[in-house]
N, C-alpha and C. Protein backbone atom coordinates (compact mmCIF):
# COMPACT_ATOMS: atom_id res chain seq x y z
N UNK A 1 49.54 75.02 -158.89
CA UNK A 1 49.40 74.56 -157.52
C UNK A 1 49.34 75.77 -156.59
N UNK A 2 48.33 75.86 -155.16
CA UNK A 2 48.11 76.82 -154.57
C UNK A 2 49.69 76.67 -153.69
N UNK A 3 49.90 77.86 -153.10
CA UNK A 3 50.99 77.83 -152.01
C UNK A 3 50.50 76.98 -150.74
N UNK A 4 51.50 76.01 -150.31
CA UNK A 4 51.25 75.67 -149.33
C UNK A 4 51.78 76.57 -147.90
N UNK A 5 50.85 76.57 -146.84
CA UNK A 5 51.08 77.36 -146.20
C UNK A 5 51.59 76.88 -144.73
N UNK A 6 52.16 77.21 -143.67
CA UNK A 6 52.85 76.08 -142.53
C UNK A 6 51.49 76.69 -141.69
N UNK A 7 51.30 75.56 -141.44
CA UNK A 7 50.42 75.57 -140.21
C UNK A 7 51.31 75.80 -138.65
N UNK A 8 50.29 76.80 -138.28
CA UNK A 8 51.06 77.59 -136.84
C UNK A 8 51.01 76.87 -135.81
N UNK A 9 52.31 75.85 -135.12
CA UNK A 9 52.24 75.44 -134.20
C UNK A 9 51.37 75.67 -132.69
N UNK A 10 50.78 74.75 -132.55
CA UNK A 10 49.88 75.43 -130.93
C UNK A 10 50.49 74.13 -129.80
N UNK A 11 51.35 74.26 -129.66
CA UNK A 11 51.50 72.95 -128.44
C UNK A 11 51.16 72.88 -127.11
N UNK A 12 50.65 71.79 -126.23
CA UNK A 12 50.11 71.38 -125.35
C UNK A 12 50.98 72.15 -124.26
N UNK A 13 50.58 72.57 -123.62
CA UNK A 13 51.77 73.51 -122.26
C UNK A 13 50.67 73.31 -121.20
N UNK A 14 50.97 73.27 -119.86
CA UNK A 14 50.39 72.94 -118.48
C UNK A 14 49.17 74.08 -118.75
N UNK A 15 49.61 75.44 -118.66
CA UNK A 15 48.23 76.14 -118.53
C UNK A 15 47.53 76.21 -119.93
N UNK A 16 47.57 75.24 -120.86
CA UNK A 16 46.46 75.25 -121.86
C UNK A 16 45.89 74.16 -121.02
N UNK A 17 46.62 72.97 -120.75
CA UNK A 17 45.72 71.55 -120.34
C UNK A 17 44.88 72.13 -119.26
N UNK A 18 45.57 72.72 -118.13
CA UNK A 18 44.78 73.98 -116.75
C UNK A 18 43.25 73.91 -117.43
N UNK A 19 43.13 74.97 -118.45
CA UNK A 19 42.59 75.77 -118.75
C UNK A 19 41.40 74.78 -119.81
N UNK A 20 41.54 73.47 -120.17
CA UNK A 20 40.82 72.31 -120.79
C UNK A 20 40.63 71.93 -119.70
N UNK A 21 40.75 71.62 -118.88
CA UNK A 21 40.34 70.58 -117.80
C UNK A 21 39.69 71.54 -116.68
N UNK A 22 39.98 72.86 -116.74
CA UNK A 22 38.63 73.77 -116.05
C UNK A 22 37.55 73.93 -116.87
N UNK A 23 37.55 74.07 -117.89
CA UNK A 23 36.68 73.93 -118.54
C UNK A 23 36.02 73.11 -118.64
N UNK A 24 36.36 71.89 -118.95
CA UNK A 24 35.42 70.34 -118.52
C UNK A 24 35.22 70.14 -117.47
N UNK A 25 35.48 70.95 -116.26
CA UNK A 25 34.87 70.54 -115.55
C UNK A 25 33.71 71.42 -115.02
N UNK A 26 33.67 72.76 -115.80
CA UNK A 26 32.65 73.60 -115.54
C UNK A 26 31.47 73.40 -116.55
N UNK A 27 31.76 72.54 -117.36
CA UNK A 27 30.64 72.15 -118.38
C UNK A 27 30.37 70.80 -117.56
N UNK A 28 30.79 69.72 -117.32
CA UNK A 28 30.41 69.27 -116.58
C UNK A 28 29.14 69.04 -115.18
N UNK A 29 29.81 70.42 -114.72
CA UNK A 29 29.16 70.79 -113.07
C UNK A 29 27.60 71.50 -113.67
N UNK A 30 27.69 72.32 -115.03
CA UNK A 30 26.99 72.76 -115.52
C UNK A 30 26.02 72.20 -115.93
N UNK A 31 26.11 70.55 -116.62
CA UNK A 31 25.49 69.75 -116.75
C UNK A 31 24.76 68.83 -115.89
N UNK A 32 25.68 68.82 -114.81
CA UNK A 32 25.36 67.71 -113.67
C UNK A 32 23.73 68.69 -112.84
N UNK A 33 23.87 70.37 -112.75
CA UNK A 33 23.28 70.81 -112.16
C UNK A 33 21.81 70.88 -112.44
N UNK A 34 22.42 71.43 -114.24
CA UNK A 34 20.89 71.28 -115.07
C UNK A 34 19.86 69.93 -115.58
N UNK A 35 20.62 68.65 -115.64
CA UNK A 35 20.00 67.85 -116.17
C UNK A 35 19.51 67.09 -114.60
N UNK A 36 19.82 67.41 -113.58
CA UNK A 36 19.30 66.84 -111.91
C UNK A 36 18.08 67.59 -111.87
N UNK A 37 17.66 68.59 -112.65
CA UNK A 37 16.27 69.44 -112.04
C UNK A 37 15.78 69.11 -112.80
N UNK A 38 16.18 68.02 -114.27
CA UNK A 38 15.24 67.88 -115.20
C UNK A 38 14.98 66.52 -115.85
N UNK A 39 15.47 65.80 -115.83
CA UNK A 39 15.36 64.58 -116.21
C UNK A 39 14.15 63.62 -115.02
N UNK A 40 13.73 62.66 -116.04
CA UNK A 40 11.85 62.53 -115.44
C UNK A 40 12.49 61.57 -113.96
N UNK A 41 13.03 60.93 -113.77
CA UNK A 41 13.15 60.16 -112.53
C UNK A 41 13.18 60.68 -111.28
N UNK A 42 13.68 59.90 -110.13
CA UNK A 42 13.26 60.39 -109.18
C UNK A 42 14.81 61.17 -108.84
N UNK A 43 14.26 61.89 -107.58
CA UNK A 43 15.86 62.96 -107.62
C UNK A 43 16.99 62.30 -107.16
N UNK A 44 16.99 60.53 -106.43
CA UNK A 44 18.44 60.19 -106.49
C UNK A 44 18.76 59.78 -107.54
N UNK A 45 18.29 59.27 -108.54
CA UNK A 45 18.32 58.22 -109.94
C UNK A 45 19.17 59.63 -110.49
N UNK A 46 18.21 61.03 -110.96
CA UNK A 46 18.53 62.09 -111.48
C UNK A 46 20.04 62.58 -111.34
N UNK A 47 20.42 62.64 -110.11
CA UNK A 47 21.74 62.85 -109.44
C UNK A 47 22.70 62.20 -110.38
N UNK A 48 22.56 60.92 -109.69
CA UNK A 48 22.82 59.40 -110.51
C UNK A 48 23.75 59.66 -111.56
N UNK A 49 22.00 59.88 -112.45
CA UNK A 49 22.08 59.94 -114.15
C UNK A 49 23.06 60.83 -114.47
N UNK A 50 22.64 62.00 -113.92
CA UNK A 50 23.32 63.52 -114.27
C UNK A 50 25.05 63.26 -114.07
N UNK A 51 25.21 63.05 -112.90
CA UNK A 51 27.04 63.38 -112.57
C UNK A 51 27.16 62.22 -114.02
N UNK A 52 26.82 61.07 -114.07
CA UNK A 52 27.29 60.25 -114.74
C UNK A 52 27.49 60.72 -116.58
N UNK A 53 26.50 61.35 -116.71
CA UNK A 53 26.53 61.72 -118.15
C UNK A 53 27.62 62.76 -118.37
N UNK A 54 27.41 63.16 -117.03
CA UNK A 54 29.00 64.86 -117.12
C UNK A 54 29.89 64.34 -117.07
N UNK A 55 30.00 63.17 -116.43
CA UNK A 55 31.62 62.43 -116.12
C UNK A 55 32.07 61.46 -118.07
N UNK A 56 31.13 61.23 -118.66
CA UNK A 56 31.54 61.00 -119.74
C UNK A 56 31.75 62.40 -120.57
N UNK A 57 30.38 63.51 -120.43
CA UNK A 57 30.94 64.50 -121.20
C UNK A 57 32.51 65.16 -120.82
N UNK A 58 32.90 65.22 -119.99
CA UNK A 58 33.87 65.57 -119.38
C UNK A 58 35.58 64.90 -119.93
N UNK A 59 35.42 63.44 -120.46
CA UNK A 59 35.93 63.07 -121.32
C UNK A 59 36.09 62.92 -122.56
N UNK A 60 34.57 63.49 -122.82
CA UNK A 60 35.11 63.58 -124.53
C UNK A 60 35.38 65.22 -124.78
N UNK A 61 35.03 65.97 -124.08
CA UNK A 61 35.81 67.58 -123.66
C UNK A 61 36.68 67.63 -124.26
N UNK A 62 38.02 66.84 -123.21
CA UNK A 62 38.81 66.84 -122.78
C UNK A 62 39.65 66.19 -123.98
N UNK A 63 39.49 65.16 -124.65
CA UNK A 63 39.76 64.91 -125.77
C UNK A 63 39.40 65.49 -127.04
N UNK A 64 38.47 66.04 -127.33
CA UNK A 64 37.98 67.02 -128.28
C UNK A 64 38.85 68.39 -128.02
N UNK A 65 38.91 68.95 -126.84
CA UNK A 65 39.63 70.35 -126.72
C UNK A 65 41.27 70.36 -126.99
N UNK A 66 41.31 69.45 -127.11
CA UNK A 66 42.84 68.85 -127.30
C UNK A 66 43.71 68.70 -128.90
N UNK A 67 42.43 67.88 -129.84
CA UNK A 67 41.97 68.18 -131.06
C UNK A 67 42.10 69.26 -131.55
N UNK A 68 41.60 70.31 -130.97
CA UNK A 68 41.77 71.56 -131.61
C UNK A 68 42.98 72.64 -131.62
N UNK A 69 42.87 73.02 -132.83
CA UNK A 69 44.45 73.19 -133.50
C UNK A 69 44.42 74.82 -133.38
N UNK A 70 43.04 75.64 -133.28
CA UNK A 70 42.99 77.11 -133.25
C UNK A 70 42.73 77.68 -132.61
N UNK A 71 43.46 78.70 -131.98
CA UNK A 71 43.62 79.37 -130.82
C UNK A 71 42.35 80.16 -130.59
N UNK A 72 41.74 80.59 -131.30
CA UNK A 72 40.41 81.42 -131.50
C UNK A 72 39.28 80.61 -130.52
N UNK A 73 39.41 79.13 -131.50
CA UNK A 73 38.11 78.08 -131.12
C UNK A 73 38.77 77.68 -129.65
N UNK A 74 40.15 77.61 -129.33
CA UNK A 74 40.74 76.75 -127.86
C UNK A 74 39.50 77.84 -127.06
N UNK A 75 40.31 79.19 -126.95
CA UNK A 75 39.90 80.28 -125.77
C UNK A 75 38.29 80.24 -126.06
N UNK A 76 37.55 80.15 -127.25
CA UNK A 76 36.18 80.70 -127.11
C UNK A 76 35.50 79.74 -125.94
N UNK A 77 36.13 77.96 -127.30
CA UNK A 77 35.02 76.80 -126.40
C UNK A 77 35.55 77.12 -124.26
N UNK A 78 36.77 77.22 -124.30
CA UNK A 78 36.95 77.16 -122.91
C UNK A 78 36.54 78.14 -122.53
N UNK A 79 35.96 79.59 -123.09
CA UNK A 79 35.84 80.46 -121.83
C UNK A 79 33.95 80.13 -121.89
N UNK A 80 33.27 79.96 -122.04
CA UNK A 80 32.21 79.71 -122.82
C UNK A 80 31.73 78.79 -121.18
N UNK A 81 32.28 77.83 -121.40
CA UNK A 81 32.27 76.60 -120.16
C UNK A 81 32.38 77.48 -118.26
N UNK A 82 33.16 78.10 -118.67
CA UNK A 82 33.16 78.88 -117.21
C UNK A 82 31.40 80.24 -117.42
N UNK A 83 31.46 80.34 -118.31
CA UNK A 83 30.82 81.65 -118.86
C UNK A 83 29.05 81.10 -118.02
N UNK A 84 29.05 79.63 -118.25
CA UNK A 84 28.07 78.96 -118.25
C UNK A 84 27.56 78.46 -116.86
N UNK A 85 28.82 78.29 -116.24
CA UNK A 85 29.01 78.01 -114.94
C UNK A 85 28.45 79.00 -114.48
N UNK A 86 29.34 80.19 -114.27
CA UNK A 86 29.31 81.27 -113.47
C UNK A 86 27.48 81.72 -113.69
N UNK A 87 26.96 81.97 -114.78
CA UNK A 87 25.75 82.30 -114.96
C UNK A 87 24.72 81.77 -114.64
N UNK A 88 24.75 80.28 -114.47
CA UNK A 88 23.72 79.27 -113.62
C UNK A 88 23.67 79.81 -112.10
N UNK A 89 24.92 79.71 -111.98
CA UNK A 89 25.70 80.39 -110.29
C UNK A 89 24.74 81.87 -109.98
N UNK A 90 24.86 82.31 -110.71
CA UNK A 90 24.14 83.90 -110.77
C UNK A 90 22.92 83.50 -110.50
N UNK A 91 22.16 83.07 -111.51
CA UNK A 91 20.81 82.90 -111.64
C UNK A 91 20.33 81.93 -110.23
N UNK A 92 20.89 81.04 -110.06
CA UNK A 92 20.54 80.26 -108.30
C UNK A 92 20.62 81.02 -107.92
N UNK A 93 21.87 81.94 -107.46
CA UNK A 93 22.22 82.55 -106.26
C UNK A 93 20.72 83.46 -106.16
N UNK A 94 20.10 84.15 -107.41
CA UNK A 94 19.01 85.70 -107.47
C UNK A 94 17.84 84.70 -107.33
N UNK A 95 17.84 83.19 -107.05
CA UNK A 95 16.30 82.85 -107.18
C UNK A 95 15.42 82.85 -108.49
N UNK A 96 16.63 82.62 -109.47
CA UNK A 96 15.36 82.83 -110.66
C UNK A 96 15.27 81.37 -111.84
N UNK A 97 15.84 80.36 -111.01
CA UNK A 97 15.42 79.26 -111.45
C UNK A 97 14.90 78.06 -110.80
C-alpha cells in the first residue's frame, strides 16, 4: 500500500472569499463588456444578454473557486480575472478596440 499522505488544510477566511468574489466580479464585468460589443442583437437586448450571462457566470465562479482545494490554482484563477479586467481597461482606455 502507497503512504497515505494528509492533505494540507486551506480554509475559507474573509480575505480568500474578498479575493473570490473580486474576482467574479472582474470576470464578470469582463464578460458583460466583451460579449455587449459582440453578440448579434441589438445593443439593448446585448446589454440585456451580456450582464445576464455574467450574473450567472459570476455564480458558478464563486462556487467553483470555493471547490478548489490548491493554493497555486486559488491565486492563479483569481489573479487571472483582475489580470483580464485591468487589460480590457488598458486597451479601451489606448483606443485599440
Amino acid at each position: 500500500m502507497s503512504r497515505i499522505e494528509k492533505q494540507e488544510k486551506f480554509n475559507l477566511t474573509y480575505r480568500r472569499v474578498f479575493f473570490i468574489c473580486l474576482a467574479a466580479y472582474c470576470y464578470s464585468s469582463w464578460l458583460s463588456l466583451v460579449l455587449a460589443n459582440w453578440l448579434p442583437f441589438a445593443t439593448a437586448e446585448n446589454v440585456y444578454l451580456a450582464v445576464f450571462l455574467s450574473f450567472i457566470f459570476f455564480i458558478f465562479y464563486v462556487v467553483l473557486a470555493t471547490a478548489v482545494i490548491s493554493k497555486l490554482w486559488f491565486w492563479s484563477m483569481n489573479s487571472l480575472g483582475v489580470l483580464l479586467l485591468a487589460g480590457y481597461w488598458l486597451l479601451n482606455r489606448w483606443g485599440m478596440t
